[in-house]
Protein backbone atom coordinates (compact mmCIF):
# COMPACT_ATOMS: atom_id res chain seq x y z
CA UNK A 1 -8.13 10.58 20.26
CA UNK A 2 -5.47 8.39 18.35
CA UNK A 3 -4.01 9.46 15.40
CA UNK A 4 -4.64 8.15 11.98
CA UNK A 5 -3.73 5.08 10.50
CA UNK A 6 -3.67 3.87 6.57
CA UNK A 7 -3.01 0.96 4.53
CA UNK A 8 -1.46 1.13 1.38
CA UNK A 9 -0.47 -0.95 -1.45
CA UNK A 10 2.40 0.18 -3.74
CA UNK A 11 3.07 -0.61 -7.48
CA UNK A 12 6.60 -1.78 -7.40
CA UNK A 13 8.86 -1.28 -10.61
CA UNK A 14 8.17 -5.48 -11.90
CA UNK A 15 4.14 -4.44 -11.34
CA UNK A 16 4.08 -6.37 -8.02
CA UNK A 17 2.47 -5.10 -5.22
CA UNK A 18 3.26 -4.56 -1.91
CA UNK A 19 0.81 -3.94 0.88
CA UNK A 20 1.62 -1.98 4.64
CA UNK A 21 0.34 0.56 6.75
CA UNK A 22 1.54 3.31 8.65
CA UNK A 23 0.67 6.76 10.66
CA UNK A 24 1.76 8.84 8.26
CA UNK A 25 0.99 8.03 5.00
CA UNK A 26 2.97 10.85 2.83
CA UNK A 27 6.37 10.23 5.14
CA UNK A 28 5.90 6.22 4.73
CA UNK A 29 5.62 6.74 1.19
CA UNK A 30 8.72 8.96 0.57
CA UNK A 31 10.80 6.36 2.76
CA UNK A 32 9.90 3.38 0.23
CA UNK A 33 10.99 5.79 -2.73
CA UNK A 34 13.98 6.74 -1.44
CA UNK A 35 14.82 2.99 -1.08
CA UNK A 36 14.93 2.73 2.56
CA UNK A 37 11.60 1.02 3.15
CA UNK A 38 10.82 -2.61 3.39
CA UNK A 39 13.86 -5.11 2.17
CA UNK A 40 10.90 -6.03 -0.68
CA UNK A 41 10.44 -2.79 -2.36
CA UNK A 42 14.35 -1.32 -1.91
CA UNK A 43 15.16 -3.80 -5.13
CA UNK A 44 12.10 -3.19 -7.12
CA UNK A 45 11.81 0.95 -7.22
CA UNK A 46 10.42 2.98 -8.50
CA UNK A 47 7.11 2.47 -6.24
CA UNK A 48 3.92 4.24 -6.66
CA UNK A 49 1.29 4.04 -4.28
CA UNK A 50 -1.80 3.03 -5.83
CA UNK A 51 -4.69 2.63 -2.97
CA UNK A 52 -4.65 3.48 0.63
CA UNK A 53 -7.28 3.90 3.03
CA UNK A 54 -7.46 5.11 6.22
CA UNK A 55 -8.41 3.59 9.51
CA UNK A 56 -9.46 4.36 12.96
CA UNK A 57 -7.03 2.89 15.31
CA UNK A 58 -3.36 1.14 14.52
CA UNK A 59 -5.28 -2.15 15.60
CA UNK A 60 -7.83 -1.76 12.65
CA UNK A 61 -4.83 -0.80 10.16
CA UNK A 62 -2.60 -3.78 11.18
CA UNK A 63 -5.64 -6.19 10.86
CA UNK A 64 -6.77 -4.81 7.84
CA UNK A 65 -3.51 -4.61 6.21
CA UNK A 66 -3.52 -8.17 7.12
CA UNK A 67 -6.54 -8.90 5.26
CA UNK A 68 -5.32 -7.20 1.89
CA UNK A 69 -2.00 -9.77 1.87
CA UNK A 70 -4.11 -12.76 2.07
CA UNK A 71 -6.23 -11.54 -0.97
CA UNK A 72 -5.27 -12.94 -4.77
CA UNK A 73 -3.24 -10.14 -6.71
CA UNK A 74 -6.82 -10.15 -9.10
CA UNK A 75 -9.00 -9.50 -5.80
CA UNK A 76 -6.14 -6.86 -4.62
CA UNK A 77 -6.01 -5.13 -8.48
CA UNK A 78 -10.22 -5.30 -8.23
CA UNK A 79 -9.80 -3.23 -4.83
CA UNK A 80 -7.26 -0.55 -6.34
CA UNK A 81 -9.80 -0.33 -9.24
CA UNK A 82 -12.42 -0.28 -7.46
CA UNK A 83 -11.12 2.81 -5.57
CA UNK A 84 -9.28 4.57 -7.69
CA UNK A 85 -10.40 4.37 -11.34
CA UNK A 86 -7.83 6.79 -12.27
CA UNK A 87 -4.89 4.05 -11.53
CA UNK A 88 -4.28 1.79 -13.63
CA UNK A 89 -1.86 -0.73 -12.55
CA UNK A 90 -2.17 -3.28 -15.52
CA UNK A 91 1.14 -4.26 -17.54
């Protein structure tokens, strides 16, 4: 059996958003907010992570995580809503 896989988008400090995934979600997460994650977020912390979801295979989480970059930032904000009506990620 593989082990999981997620996709996440963060909230970075300038409300952009930045989309990855990963096998472990909570470890991923602590990386970016300790400024030692992807080049993009390390200038714009803090970072909050604001959706993730969790797929069956690293496959599946790179293609999805694919998918949710070539979305608008309104389609991507509609997903995070969508999901998790306790976020809000509006400035």
């Amino acid at each position: 059996m593989e082990q999981a896989n997620f996709v996440y988008i963060l909230q970075c400090r300038d409300g952009s958003l930045y989309t990855g995934w990963t096998c472990n979600l909570e470890k991923r997460v602590a990386v970016h907010s300790a400024g030692m994650g992807a080049k993009y977020t390390r200038s714009r912390l803090p970072v909050k992570l604001v959706y993730w979801e969790k797929c069956n295979s690293r496959s599946a989480a790179m293609k999805r995580e694919y998918a949710i970059k070539q979305l608008s930032r309104q389609k991507k904000l509609e997903l995070i809503q969508k999901n998790c009506s306790y976020v809000n990620v509006n400035k």
